[in-house]
Protein backbone atom coordinates (compact mmCIF):
# COMPACT_ATOMS: atom_id res chain seq x y z
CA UNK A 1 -2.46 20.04 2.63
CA UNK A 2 -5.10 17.94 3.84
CA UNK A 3 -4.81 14.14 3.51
CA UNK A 4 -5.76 10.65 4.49
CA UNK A 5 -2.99 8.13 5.24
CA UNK A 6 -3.70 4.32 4.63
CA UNK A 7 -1.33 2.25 6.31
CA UNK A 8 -1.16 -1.37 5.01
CA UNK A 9 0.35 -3.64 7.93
CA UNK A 10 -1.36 -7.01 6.70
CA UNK A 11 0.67 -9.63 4.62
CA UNK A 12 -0.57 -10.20 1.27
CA UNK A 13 -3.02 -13.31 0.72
CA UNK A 14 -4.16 -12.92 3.97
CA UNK A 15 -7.58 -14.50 4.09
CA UNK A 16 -10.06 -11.85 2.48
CA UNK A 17 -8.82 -8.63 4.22
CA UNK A 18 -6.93 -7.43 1.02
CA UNK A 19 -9.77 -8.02 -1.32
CA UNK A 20 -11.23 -5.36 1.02
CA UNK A 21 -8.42 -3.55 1.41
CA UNK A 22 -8.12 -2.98 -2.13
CA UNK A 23 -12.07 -1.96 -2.59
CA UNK A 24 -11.52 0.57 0.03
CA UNK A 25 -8.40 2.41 -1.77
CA UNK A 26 -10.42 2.42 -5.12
CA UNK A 27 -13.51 4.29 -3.18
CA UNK A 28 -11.05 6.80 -1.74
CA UNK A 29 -9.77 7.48 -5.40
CA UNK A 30 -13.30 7.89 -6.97
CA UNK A 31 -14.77 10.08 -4.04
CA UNK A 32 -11.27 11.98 -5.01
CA UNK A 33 -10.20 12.24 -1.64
CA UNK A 34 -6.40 13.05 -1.27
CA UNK A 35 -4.66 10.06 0.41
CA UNK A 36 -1.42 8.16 0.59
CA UNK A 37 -1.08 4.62 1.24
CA UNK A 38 1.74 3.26 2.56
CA UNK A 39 3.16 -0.28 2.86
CA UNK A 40 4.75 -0.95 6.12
CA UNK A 41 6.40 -4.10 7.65
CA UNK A 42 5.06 -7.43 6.31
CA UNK A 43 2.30 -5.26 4.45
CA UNK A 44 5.48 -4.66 2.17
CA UNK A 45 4.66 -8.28 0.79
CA UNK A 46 1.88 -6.80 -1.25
CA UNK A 47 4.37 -4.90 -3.62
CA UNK A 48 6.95 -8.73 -4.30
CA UNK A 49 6.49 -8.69 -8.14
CA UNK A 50 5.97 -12.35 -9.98
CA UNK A 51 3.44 -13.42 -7.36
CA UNK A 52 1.03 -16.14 -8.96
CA UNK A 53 -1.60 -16.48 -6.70
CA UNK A 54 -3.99 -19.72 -6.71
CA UNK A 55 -7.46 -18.96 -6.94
CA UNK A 56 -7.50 -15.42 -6.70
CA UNK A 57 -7.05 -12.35 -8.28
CA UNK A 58 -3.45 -11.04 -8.86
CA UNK A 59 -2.75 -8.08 -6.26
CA UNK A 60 0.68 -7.07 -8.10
CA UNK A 61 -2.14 -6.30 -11.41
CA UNK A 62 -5.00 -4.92 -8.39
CA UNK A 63 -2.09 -2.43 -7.27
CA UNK A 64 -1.15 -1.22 -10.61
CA UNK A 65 -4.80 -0.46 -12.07
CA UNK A 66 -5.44 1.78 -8.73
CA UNK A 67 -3.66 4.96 -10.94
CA UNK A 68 -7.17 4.26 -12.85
CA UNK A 69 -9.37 4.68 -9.67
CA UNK A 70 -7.29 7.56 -8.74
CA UNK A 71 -4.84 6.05 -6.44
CA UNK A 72 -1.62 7.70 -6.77
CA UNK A 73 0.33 8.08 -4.32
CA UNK A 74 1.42 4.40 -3.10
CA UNK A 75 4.57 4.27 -0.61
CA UNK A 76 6.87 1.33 1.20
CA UNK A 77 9.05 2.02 4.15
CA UNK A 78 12.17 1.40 3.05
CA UNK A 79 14.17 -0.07 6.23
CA UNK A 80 11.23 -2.58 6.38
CA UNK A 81 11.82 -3.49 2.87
CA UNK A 82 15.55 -3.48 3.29
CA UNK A 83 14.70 -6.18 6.45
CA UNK A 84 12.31 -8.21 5.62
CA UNK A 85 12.80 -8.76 1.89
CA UNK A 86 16.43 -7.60 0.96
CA UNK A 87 17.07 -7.77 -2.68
CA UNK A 88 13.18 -9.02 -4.05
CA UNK A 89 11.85 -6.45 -6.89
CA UNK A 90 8.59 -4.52 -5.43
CA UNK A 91 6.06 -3.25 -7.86
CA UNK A 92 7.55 -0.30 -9.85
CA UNK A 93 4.42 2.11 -8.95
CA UNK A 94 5.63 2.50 -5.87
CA UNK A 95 8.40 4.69 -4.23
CA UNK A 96 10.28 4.26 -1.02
CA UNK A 97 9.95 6.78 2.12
CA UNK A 98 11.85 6.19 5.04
CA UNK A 99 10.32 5.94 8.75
CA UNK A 100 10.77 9.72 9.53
CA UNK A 101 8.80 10.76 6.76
CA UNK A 102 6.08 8.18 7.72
CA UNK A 103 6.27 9.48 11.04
CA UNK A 104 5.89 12.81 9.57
CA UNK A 105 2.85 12.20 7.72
CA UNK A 106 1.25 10.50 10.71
CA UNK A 107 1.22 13.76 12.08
CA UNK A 108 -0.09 15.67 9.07
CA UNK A 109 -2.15 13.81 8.28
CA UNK A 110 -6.38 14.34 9.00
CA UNK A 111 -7.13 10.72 9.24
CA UNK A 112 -5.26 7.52 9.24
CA UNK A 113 -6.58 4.00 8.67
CA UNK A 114 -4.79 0.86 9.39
CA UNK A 115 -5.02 -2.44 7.34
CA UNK A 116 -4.16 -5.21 9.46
């Protein structure tokens, strides 16, 4: 199977890079190319649920209208999660993969793309 992996590094909030970030995942969706994003280390941030921004649009309700734009498949590694924010509630559209299969994918996959 052919696919592009998007791997978000960046924390949330970060200046304007997720405003892009998010742009770029709902481009992927409507030129329906096959991707996976995944959310890895402080990237992981994007998914905390309850975030109220001040000033800018709400990523937790960005991430969940990407299904819309034909984003799909949205990921967190797990041991980062488990780390770095033990016990917080990520967004529900999302579903854990642990390191290996990252590292897996990274090898599968035809092009990969690193936020942050």
């Amino acid at each position: 199977m052919s696919f592009n992996l998007i791997i978000v590094k960046s924390p949330s909030y970060l200046g304007r890079s997720h405003l892009e970030s998010i742009e770029a995942l709902m481009s992927l969706g409507l030129f329906e190319i096959e991707h996976r994003v995944v959310f890895f280390e402080s990237g992981i941030s994007w998914l905390l649920t309850g975030q109220q921004p001040e000033q800018e649009k709400s990523i937790e309700k960005q991430l969940n209208a990407l299904p819309m734009y034909g984003t799909e498949n949205l990921y967190f590694v797990e041991e980062h999660a488990g780390q770095l924010f033990p016990g917080q509630q990520l967004n529900e559209n999302t579903a854990a993969v642990t390191e290996d299969t990252l590292v897996s994918w990274m090898h599968g996959a035809d092009h990969i793309e690193v936020f942050g």
